[in-house]
Protein backbone atom coordinates (compact mmCIF):
# COMPACT_ATOMS: atom_id res chain seq x y z
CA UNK A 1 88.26 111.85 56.42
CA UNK A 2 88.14 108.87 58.18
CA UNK A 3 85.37 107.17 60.39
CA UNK A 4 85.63 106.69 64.20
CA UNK A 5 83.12 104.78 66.67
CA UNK A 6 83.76 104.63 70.19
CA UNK A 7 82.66 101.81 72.46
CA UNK A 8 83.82 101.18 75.70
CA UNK A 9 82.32 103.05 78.31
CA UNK A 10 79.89 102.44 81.06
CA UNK A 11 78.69 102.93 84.58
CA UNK A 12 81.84 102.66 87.26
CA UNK A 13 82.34 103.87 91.14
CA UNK A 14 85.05 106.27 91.88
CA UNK A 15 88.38 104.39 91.92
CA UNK A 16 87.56 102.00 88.94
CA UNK A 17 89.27 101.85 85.82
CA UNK A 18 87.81 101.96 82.64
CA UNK A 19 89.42 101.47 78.71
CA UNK A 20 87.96 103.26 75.77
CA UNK A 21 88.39 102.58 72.13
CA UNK A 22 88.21 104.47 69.10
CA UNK A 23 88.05 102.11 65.84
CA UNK A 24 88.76 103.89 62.97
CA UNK A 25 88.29 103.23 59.13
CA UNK A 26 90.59 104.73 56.63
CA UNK A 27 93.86 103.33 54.79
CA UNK A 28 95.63 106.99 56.20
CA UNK A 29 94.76 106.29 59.38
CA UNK A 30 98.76 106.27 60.91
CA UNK A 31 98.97 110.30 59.47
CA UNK A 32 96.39 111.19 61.71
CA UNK A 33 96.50 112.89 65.41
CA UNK A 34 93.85 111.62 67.29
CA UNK A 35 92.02 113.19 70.52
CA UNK A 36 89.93 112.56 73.14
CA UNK A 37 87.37 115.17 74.46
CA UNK A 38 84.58 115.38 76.64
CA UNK A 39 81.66 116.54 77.38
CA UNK A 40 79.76 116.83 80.93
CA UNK A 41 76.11 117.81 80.98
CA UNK A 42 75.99 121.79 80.93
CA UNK A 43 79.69 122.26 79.85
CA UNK A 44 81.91 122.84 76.80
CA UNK A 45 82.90 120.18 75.16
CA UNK A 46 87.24 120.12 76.68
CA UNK A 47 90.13 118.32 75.50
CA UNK A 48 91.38 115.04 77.34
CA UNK A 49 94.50 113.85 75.03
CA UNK A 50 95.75 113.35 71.70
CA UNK A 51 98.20 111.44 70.52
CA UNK A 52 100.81 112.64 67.27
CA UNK A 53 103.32 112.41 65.11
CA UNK A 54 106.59 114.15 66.28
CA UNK A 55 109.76 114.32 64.91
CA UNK A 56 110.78 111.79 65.66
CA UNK A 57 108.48 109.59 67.28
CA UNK A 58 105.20 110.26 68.73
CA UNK A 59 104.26 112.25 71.18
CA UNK A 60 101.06 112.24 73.59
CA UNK A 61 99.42 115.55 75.25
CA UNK A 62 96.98 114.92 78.31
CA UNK A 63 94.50 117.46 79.82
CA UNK A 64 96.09 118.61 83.37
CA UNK A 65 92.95 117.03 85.12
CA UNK A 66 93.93 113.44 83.91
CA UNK A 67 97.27 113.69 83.57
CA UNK A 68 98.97 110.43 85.60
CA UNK A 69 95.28 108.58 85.80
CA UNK A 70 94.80 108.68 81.71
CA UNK A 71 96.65 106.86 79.07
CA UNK A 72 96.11 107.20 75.46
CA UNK A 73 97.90 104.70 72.96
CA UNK A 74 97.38 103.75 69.08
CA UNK A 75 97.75 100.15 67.12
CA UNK A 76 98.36 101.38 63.62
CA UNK A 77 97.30 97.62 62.48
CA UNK A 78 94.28 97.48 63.85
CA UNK A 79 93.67 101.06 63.46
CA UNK A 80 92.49 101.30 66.78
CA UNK A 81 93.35 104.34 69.83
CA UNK A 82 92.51 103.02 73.15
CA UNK A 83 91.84 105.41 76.21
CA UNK A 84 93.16 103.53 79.54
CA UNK A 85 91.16 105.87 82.29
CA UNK A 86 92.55 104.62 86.17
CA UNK A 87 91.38 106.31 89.49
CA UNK A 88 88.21 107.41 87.82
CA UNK A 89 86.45 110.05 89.70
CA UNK A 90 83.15 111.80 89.63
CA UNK A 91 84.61 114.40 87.42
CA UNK A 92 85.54 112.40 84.84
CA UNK A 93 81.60 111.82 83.99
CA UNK A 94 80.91 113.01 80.58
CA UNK A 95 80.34 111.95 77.18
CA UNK A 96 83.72 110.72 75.73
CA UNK A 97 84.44 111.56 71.83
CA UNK A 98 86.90 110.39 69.69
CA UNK A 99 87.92 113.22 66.62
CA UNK A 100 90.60 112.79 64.20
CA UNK A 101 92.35 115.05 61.72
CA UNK A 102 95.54 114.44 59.11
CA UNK A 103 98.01 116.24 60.46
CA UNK A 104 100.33 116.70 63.38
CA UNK A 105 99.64 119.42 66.35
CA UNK A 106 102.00 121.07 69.07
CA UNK A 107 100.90 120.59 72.58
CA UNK A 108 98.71 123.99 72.64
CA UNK A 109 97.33 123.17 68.70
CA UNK A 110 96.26 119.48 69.86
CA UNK A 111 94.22 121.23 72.68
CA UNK A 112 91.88 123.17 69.91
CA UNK A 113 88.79 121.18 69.09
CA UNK A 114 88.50 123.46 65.70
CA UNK A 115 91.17 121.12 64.45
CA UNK A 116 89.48 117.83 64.40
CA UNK A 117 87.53 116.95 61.23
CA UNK A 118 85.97 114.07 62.31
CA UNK A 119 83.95 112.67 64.82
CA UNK A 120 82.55 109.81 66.87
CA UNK A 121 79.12 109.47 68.19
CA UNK A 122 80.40 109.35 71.74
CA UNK A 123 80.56 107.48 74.55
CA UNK A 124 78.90 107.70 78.04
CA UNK A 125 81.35 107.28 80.74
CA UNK A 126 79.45 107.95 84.76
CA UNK A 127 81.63 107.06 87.37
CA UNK A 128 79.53 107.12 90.87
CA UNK A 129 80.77 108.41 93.95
């Protein structure tokens, strides 16, 4: 398994952008999909993005309440995923997680939290209307 700790988030007014990162520790770290979800006060933790393997290529799945606003990417040397969040809203509050798991996922199996093994301690993001 590898490790993940987010940083990166913060207090923000509707409108503002805001970039999250994910550092993860592990020499496998390119053979694993990694996901964003969140988590708002009161609610199921829900699926933001993910970013795979595909064949070929790699191929990115967003949550159809960020899709267009939300960008996830990965630097395989630094062994870093960054979450680019634009036109933040007061929806978007939560507590953002970074989860990992070796393997690749379809666009419906990325959504399923059950497949991440691991897990970051989160990452407050409150965006203020």
């Amino acid at each position: 398994q590898v490790q993940l700790v987010e940083s990166g988030g913060g207090l923000v007014q509707a409108g503002d952008s805001l970039r999250l990162s994910c550092a993860a520790s592990g020499r496998t770290f390119y053979s694993h999909t990694i996901g964003w979800f969140r988590q708002a006060p009161g609610k199921e933790r829900a699926f933001v993005t993910a970013i795979t393997r595909g064949t070929p290529g790699i191929y990115t799945h967003y949550a159809d309440s960020v899709k267009g606003r939300f960008t996830i990417s990965r630097d395989n040397t630094t062994n870093t995923v960054y979450l680019q969040m634009n036109d933040l809203k007061s929806e978007d509050t939560a507590v953002y997680y970074c989860a990992a798991f070796a393997g690749f996922c379809s666009r419906t199996g990325c959504r399923d939290r059950r497949l991440f093994t691991s897990w970051g301690q989160g990452t407050q993001v409150t965006v203020s209307s």
